[in-house]
Protein backbone atom coordinates (compact mmCIF):
# COMPACT_ATOMS: atom_id res chain seq x y z
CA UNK A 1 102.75 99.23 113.35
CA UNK A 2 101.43 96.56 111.13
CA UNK A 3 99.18 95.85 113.62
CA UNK A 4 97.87 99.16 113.76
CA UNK A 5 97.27 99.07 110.13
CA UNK A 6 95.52 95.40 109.95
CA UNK A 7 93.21 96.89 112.67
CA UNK A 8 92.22 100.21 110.40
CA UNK A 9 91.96 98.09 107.72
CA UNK A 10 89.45 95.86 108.87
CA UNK A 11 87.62 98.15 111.15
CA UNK A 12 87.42 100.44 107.25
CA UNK A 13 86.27 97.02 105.51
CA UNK A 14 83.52 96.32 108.29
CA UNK A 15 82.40 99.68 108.14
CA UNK A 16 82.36 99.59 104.55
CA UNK A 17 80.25 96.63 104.74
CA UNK A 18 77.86 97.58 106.84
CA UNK A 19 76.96 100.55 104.56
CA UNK A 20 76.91 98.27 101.72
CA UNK A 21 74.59 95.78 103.80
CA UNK A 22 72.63 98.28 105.39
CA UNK A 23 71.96 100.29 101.69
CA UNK A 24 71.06 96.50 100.13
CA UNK A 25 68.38 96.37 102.86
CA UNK A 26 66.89 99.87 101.87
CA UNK A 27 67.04 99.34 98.22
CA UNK A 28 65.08 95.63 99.12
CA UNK A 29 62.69 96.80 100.88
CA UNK A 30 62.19 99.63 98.42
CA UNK A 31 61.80 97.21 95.86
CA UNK A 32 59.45 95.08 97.47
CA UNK A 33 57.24 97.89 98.64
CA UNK A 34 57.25 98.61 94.86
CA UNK A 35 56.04 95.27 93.71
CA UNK A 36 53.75 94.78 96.01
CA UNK A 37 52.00 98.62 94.89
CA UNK A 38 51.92 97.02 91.37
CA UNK A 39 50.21 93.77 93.00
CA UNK A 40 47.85 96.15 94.07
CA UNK A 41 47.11 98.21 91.14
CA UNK A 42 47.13 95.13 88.89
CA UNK A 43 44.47 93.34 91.31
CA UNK A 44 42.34 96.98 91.41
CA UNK A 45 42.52 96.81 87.52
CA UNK A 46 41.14 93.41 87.39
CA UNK A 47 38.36 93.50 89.48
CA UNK A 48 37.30 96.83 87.75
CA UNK A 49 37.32 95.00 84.09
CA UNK A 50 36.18 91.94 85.81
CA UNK A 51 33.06 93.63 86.94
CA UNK A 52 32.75 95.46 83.77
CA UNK A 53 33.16 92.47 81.09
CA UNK A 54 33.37 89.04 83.75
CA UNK A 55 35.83 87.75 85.39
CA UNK A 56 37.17 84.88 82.54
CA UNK A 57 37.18 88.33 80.12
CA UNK A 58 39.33 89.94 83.05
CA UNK A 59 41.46 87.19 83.54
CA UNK A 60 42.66 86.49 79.70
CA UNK A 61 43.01 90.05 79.01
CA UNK A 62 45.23 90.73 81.91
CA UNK A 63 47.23 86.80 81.38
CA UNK A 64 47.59 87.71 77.56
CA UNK A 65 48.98 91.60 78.22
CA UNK A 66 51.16 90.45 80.74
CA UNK A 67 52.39 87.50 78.32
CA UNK A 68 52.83 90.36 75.45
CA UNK A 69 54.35 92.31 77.95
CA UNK A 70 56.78 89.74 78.62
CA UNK A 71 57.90 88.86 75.07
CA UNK A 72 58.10 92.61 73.75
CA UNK A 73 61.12 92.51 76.88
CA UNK A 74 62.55 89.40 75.97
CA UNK A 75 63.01 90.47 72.10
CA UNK A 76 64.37 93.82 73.28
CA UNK A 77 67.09 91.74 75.52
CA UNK A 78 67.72 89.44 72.79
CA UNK A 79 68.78 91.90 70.32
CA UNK A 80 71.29 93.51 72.91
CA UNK A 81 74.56 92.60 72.64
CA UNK A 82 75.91 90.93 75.84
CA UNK A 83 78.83 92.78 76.17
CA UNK A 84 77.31 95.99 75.77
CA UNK A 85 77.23 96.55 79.24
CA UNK A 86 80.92 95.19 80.13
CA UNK A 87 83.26 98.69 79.27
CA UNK A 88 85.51 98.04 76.53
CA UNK A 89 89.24 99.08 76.92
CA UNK A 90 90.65 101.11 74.33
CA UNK A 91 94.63 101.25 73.37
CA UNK A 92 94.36 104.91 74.68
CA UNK A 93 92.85 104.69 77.94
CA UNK A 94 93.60 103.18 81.10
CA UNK A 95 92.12 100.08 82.17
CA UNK A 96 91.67 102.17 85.61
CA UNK A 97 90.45 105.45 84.29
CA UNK A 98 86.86 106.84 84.95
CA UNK A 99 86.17 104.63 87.91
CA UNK A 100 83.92 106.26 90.27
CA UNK A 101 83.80 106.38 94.09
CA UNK A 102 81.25 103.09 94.21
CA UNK A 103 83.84 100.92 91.96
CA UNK A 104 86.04 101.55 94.08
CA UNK A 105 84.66 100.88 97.23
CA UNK A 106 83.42 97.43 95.39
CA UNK A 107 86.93 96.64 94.22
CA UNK A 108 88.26 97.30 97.89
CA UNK A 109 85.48 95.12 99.26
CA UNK A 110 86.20 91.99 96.61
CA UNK A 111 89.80 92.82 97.22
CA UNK A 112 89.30 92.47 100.89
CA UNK A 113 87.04 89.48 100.85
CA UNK A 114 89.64 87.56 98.63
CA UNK A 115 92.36 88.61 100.88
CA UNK A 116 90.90 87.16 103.84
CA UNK A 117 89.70 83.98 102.28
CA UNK A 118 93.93 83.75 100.91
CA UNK A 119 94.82 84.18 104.74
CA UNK A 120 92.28 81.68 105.82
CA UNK A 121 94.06 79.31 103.21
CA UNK A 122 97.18 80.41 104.22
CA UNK A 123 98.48 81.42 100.78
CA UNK A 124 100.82 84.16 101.06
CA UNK A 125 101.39 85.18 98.04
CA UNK A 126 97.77 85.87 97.49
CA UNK A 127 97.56 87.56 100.28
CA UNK A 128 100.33 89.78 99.40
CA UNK A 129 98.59 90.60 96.13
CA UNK A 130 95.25 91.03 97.86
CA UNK A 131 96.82 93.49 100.52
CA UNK A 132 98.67 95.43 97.43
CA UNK A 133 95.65 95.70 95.74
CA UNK A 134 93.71 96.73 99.29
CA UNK A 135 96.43 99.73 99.44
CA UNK A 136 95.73 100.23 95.76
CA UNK A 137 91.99 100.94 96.10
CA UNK A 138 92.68 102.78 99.37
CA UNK A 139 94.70 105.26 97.69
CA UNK A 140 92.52 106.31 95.03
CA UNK A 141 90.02 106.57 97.93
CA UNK A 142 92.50 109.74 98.89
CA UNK A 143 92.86 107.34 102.47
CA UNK A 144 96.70 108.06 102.58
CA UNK A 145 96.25 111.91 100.71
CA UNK A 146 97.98 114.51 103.68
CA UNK A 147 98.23 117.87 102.82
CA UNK A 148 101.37 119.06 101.60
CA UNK A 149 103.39 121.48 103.39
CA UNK A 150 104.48 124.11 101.16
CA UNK A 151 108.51 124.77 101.35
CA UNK A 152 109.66 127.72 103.60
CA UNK A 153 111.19 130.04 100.70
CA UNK A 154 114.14 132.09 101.73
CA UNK A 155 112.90 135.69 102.05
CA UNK A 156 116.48 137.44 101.57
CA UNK A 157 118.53 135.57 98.98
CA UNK A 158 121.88 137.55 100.43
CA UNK A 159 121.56 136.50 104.05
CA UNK A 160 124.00 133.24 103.73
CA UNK A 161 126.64 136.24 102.21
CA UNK A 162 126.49 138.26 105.00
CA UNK A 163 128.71 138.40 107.33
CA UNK A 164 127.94 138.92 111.61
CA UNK A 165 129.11 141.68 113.20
């Protein structure tokens, strides 16, 4: 039975990351593809001033836009607070509440990681807490949800009184 259960477990957690792998590799390339299109338009942009004004003309305007560029970011970031994107607890919420589908699934794949290194280890009581916390996640996944049957309701309230015959 356990067994059974280790065995849906990790065949959920490999599954689970191979999406997570597989949607890394799509957002990558995505990105890339993006950069590169930028490499491209910048380099367009250049040669189209260059020919227009020279290329040393081309070359500090684009250096010193991308430099002012660059340091209008970094004095946005630096005025952020760090923590502003950590979410705060507050006396009355949850720690738990308002997690979404994706925190989840990222909670039962550190959980699951951390788990397995605690049985590679060999520390049971680690892996104990990782499994709870596996079962946890799983749960608010709606994994272990089955429907409900409704109660059969007794259609004649009188039918225990009566008598056979």
């Amino acid at each position: 039975m356990i067994d059974q259960l280790i065995d849906k477990l990790t065949d959920l957690i490999t599954d689970l990351a191979k999406a997570a792998a597989a949607r890394l590799a799509v957002f990558a390339v995505i990105g890339l593809t993006f950069l590169i299109g930028i490499g491209f338009l910048l380099a367009a942009a250049f040669m189209a001033v260059a020919a227009k004004f020279g290329a040393i003309a081309a070359a500090v305007a684009f250096g010193g836009g991308l430099i002012v560029i660059a340091l209008v970011g970094l004095a946005i970031m630096a005025q952020r607070d760090p923590g502003e994107g950590i979410a705060k607890q507050t006396a009355d919420a949850p720690q738990k509440a308002g997690r979404t589908e994706d925190d989840v699934l990222f909670d039962l794949l550190l959980h699951a990681a951390t788990t397995g290194f605690a049985t590679g280890q060999g520390n049971k009581p680690h892996m104990q807490t990782g499994f709870d916390q596996m079962m946890t996640d799983l749960e608010a996944l709606g994994v272990f949800d089955r429907p409900m049957s409704k109660p059969v309701q007794d259609t004649d309230p009188d039918e225990d009184t009566k008598t056979a015959g």
